[in-house]
C-alpha atoms as a PDB file:
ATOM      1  CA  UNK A   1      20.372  20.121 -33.398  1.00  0.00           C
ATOM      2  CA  UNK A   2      19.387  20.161 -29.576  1.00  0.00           C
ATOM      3  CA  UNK A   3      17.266  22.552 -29.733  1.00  0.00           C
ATOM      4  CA  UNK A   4      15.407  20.815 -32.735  1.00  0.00           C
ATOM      5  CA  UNK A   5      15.371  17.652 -30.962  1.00  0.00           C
ATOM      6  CA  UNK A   6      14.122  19.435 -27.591  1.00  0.00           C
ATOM      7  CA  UNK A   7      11.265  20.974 -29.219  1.00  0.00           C
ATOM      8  CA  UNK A   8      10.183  18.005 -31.338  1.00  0.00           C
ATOM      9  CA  UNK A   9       9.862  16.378 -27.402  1.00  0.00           C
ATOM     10  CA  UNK A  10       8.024  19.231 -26.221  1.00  0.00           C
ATOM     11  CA  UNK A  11       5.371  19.274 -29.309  1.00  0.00           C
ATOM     12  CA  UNK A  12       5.051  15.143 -28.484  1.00  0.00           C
ATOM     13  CA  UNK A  13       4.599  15.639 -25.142  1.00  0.00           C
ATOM     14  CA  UNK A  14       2.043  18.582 -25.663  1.00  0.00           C
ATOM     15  CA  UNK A  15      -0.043  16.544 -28.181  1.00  0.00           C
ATOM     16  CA  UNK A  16      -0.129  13.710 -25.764  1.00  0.00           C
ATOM     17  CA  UNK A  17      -1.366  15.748 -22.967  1.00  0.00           C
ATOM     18  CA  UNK A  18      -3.564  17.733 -25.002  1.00  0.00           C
ATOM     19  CA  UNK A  19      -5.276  14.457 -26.606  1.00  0.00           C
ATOM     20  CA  UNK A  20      -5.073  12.666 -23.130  1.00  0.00           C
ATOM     21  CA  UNK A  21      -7.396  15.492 -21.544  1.00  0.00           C
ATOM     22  CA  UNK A  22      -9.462  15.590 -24.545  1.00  0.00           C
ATOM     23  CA  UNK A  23     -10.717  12.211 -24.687  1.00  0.00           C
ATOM     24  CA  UNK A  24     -11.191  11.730 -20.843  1.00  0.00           C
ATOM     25  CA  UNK A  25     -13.198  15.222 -21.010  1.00  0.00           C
ATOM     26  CA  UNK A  26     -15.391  13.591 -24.159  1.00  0.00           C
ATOM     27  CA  UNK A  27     -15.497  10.262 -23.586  1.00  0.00           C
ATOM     28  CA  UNK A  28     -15.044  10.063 -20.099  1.00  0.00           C
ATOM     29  CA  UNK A  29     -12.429   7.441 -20.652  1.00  0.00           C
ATOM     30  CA  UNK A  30     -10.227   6.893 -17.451  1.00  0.00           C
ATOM     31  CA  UNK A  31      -6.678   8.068 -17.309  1.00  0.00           C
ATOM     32  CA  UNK A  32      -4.769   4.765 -18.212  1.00  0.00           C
ATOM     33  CA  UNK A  33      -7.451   4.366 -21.470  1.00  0.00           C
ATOM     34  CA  UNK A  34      -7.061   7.597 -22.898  1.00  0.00           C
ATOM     35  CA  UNK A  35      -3.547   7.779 -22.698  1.00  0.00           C
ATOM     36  CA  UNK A  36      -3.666   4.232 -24.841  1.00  0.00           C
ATOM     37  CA  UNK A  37      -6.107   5.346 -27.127  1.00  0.00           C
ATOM     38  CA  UNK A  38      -4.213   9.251 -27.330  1.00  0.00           C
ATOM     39  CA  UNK A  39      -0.904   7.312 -27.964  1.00  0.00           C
ATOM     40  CA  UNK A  40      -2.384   4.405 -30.322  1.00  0.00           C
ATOM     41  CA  UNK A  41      -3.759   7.237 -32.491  1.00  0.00           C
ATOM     42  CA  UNK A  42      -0.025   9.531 -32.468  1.00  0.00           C
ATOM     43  CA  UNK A  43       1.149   6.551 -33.619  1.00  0.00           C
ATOM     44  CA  UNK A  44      -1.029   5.465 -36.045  1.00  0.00           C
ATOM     45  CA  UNK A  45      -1.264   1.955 -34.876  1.00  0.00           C
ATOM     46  CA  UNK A  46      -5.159   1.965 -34.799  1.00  0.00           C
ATOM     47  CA  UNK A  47      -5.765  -1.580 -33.061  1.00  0.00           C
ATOM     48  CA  UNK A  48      -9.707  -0.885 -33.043  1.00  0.00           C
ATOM     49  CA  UNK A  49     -10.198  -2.339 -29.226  1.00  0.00           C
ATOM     50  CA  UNK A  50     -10.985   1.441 -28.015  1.00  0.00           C
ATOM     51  CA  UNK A  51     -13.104   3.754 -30.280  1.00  0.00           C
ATOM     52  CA  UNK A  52     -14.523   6.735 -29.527  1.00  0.00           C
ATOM     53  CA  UNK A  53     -18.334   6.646 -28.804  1.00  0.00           C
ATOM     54  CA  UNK A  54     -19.322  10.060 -29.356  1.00  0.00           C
ATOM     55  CA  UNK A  55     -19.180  12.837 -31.920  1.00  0.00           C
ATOM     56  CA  UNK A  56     -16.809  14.870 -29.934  1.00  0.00           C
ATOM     57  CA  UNK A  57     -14.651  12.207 -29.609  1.00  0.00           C
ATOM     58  CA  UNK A  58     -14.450  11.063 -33.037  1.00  0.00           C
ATOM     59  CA  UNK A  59     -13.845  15.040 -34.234  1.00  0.00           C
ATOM     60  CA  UNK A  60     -11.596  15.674 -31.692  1.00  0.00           C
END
């Protein structure tokens, strides 16, 4: 059960890095934005007050 819960944390945290990275690389977003728009999007809130501009950023 730890070990379930540990890597459940550990595939969050990766996704959030990985999607943190990614937008500031395509969208040139700054730190604080894409880590709101990177978690927004995990969560499937979707607020609409940051959108990607580009291509990249909207397939990524």
């Amino acid at each position: 059960m730890v070990r379930r819960v540990w890597n459940d944390f550990v595939t969050l945290v990766v996704t959030l890095i990985v999607g943190t990275v990614g937008l500031m690389v395509t969208e040139h977003l700054s730190l604080a934005r894409a880590i709101y728009l990177t978690v927004q999007t995990v969560t499937t809130i979707g607020f609409g007050d940051i959108e990607p501009q580009t291509y990249a950023g909207i397939y990524f």
